[in-house]
C-alpha atoms as a PDB file:
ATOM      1  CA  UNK A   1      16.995   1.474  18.112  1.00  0.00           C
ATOM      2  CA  UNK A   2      17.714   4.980  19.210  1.00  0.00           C
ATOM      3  CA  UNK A   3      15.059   7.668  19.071  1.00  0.00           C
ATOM      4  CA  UNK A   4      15.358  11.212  19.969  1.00  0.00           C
ATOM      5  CA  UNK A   5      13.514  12.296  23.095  1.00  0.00           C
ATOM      6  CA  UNK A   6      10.552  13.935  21.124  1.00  0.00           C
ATOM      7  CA  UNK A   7       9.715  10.522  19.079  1.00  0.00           C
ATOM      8  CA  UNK A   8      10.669   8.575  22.001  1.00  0.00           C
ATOM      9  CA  UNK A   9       7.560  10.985  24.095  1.00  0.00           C
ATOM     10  CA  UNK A  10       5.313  10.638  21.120  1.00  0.00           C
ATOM     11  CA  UNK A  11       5.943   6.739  21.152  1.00  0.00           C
ATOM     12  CA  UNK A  12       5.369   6.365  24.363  1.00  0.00           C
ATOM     13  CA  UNK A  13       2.045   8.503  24.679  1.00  0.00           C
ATOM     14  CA  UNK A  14       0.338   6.619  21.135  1.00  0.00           C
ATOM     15  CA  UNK A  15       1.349   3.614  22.808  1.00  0.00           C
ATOM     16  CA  UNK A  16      -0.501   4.126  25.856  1.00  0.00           C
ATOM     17  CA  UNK A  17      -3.440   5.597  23.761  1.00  0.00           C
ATOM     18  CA  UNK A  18      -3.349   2.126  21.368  1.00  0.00           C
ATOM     19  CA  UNK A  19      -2.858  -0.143  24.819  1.00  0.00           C
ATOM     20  CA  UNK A  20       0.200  -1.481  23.805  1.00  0.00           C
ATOM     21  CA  UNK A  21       3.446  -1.510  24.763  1.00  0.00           C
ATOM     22  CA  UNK A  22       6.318   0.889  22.580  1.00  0.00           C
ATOM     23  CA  UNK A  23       7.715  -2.364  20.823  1.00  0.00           C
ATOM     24  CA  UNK A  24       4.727  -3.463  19.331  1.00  0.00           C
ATOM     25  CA  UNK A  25       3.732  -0.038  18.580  1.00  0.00           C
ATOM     26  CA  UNK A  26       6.786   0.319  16.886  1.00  0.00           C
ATOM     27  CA  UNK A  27       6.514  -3.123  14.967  1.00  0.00           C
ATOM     28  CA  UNK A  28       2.846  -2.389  13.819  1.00  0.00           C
ATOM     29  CA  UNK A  29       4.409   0.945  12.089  1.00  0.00           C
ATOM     30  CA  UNK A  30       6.897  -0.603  10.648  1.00  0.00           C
ATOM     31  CA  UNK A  31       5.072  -3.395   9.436  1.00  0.00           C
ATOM     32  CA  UNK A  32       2.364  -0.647   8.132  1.00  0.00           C
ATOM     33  CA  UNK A  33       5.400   1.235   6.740  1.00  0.00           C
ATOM     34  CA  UNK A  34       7.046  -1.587   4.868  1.00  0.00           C
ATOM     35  CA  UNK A  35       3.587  -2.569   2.848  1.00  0.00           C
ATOM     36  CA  UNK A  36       2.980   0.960   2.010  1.00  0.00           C
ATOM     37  CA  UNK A  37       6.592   0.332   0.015  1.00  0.00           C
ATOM     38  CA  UNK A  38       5.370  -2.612  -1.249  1.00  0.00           C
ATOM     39  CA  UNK A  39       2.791  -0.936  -2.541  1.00  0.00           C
ATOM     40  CA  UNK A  40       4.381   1.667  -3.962  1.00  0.00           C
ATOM     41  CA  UNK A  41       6.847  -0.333  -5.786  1.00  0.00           C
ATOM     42  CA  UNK A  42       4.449  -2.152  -7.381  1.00  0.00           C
ATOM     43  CA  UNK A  43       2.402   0.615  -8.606  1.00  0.00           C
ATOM     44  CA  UNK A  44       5.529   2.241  -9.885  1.00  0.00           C
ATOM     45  CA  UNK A  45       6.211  -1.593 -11.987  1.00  0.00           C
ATOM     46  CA  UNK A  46       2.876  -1.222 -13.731  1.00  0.00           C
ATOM     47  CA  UNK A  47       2.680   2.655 -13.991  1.00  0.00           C
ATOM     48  CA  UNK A  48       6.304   1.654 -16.022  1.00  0.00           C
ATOM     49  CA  UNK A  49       4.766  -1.135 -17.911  1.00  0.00           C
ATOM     50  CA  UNK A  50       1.791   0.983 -18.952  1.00  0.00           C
ATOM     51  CA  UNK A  51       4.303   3.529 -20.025  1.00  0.00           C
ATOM     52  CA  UNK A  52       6.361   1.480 -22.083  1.00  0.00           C
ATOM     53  CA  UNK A  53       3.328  -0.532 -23.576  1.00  0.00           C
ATOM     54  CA  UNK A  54       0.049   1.545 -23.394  1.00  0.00           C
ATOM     55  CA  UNK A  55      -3.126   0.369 -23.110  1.00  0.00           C
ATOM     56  CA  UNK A  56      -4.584  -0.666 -26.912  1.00  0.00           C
ATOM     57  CA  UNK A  57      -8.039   1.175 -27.314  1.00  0.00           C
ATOM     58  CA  UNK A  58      -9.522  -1.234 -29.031  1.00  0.00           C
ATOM     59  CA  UNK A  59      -9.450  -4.129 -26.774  1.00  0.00           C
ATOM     60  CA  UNK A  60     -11.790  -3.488 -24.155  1.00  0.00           C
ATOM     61  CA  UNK A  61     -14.094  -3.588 -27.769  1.00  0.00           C
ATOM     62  CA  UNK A  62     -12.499  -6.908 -28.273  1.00  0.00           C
ATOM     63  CA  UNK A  63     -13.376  -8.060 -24.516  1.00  0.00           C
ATOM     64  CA  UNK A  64     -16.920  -6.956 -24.544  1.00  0.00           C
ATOM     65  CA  UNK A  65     -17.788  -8.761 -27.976  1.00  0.00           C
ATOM     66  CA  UNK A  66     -17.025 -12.122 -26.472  1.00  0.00           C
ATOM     67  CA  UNK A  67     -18.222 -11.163 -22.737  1.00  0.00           C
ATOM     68  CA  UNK A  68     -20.902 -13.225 -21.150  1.00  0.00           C
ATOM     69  CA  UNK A  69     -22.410 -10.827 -18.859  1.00  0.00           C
ATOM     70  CA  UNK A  70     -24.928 -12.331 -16.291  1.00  0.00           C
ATOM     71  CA  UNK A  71     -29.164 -11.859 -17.403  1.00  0.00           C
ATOM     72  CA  UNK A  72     -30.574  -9.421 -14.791  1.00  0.00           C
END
């Protein structure tokens, strides 16, 4: 992996901040990074779904009539 000498300075001074060395600096971000995706991807699935089928009104209504919420 090649990094420019600013990111490579940067790199180098978080790592020593986190008490790490650069490679698993570097693996924790990307690991970080590549959920974040994840995520994303998956929120841009249902935000589709919900777009192509919207949420029906009434069936929270429907839910709630045959709930069985806990006495208090």
């Amino acid at each position: 992996m090649v990094l420019d000498s600013e990111l490579l300075h940067a790199t180098n001074g978080a790592a020593k901040r986190e008490r790490v060395n650069r490679s698993a600096l570097v693996r924790r971000a990307l690991r970080e990074h590549l959920k974040r995706l994840e995520r994303q991807e998956l929120e841009a699935r249902d935000r589709r779904g919900y777009q192509q089928r919207p949420d029906d009104p009434d069936e929270a209504a429907r839910w709630e009539r045959i709930a069985v919420w806990p006495e208090r």
